[in-house]
C-alpha atoms as a PDB file:
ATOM      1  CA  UNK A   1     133.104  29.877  96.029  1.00  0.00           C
ATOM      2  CA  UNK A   2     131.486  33.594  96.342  1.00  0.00           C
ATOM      3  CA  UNK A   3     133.300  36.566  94.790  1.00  0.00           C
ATOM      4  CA  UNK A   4     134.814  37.685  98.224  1.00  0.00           C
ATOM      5  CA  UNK A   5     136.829  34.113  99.361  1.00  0.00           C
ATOM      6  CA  UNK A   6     138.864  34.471 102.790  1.00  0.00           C
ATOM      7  CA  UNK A   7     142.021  35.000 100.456  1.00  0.00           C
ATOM      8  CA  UNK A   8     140.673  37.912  98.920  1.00  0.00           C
ATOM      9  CA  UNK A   9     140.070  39.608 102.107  1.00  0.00           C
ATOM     10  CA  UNK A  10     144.194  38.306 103.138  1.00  0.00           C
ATOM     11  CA  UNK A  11     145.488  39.855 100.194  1.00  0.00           C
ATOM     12  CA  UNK A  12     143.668  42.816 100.826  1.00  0.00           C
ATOM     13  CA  UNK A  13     144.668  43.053 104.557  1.00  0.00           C
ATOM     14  CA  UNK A  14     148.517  42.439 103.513  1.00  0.00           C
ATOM     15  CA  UNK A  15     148.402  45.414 100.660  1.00  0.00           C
ATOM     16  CA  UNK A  16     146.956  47.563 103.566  1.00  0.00           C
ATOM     17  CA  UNK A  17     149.520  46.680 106.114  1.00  0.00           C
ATOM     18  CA  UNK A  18     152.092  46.975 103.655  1.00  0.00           C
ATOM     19  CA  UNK A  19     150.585  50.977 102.016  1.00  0.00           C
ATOM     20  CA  UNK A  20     149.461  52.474 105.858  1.00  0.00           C
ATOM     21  CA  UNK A  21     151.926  50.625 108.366  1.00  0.00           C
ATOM     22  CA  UNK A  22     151.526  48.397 111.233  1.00  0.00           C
ATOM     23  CA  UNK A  23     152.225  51.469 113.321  1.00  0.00           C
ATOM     24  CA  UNK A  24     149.660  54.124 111.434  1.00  0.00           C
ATOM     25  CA  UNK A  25     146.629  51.721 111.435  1.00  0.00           C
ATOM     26  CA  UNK A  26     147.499  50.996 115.256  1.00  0.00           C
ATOM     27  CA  UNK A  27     147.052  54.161 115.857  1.00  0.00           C
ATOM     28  CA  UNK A  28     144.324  54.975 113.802  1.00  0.00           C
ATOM     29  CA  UNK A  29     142.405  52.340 115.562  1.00  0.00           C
ATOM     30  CA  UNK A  30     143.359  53.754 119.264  1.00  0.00           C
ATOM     31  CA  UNK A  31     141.929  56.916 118.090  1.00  0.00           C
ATOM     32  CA  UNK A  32     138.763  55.682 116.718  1.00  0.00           C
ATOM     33  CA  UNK A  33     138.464  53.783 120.162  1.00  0.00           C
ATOM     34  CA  UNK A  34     139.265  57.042 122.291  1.00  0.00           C
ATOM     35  CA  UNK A  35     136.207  58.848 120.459  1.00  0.00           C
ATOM     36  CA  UNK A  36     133.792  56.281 120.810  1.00  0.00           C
ATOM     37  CA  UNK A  37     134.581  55.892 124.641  1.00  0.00           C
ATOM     38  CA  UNK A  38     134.276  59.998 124.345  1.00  0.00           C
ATOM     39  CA  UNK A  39     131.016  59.713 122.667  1.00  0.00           C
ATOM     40  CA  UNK A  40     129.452  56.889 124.472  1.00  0.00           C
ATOM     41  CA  UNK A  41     130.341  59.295 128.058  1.00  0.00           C
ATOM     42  CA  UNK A  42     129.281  62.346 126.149  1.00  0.00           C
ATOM     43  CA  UNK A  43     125.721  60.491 126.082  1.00  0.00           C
ATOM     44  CA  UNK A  44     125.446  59.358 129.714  1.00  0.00           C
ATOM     45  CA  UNK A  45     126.512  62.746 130.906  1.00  0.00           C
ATOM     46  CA  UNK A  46     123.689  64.316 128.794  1.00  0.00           C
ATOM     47  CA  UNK A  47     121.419  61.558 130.030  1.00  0.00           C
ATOM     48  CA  UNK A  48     122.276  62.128 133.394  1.00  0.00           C
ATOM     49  CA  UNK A  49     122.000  66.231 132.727  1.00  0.00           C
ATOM     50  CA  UNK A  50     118.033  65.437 131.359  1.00  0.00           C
ATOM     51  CA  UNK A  51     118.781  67.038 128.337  1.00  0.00           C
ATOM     52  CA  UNK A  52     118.657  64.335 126.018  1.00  0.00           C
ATOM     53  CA  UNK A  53     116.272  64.221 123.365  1.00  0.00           C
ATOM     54  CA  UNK A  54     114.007  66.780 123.128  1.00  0.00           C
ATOM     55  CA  UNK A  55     115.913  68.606 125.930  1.00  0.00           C
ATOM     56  CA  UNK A  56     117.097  72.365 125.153  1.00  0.00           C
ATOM     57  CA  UNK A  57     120.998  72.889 125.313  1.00  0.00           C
ATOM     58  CA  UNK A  58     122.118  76.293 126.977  1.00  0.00           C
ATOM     59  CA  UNK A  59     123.206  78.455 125.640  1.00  0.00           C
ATOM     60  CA  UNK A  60     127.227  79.608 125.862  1.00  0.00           C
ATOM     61  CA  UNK A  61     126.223  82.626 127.736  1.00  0.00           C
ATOM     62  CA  UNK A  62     124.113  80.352 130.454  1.00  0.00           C
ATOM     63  CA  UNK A  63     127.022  78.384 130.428  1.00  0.00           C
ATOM     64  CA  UNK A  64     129.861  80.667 130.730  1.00  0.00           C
ATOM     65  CA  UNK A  65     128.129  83.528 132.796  1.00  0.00           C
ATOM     66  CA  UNK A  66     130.588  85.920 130.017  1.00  0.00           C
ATOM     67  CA  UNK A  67     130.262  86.267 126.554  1.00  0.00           C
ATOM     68  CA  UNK A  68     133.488  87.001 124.658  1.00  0.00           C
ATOM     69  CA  UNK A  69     133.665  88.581 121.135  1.00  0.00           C
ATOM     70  CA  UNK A  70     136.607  88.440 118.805  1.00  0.00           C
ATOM     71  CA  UNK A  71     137.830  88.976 115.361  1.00  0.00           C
ATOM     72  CA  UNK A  72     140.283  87.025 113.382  1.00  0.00           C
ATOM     73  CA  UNK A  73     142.570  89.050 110.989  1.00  0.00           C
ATOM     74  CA  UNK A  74     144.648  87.336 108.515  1.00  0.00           C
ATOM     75  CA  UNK A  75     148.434  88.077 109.485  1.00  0.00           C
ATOM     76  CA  UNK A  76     150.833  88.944 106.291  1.00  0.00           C
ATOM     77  CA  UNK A  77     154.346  88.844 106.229  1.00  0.00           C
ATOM     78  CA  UNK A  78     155.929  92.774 106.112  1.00  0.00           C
END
């Protein structure tokens, strides 16, 4: 037998189920599927847009028609 038998890989499943959850991989596993369905449409759209490789991206003022410039200041309690 090799170093890595099936039962080594059962064990190893069963400690996982048993440290994350049933319900906490589930859901880890949705949201891995949700961003590669948003990165796979990402690609067609930019495929579809021509600007796919080598293509220039515009820029947020192209985009937007406004620019809008802030500043973030650090709230402290009185």
């Amino acid at each position: 037998m090799g170093t890595w038998s099936i039962w080594h890989w059962i064990v190893v499943l069963i400690i996982v189920m048993l440290v994350f959850g049933t319900k906490k991989l589930r859901n880890i596993g949705a949201d891995l599927g949700s961003a590669v369905r948003g990165f796979k449409e990402g690609i067609k759209e930019s495929a579809a847009d021509g600007s796919g490789e080598g293509g220039q991206q515009p820029s947020t003022k192209e985009l937007n028609g406004r620019t809008i410039d802030a500043e973030v200041k650090d709230k402290q309690k009185a």
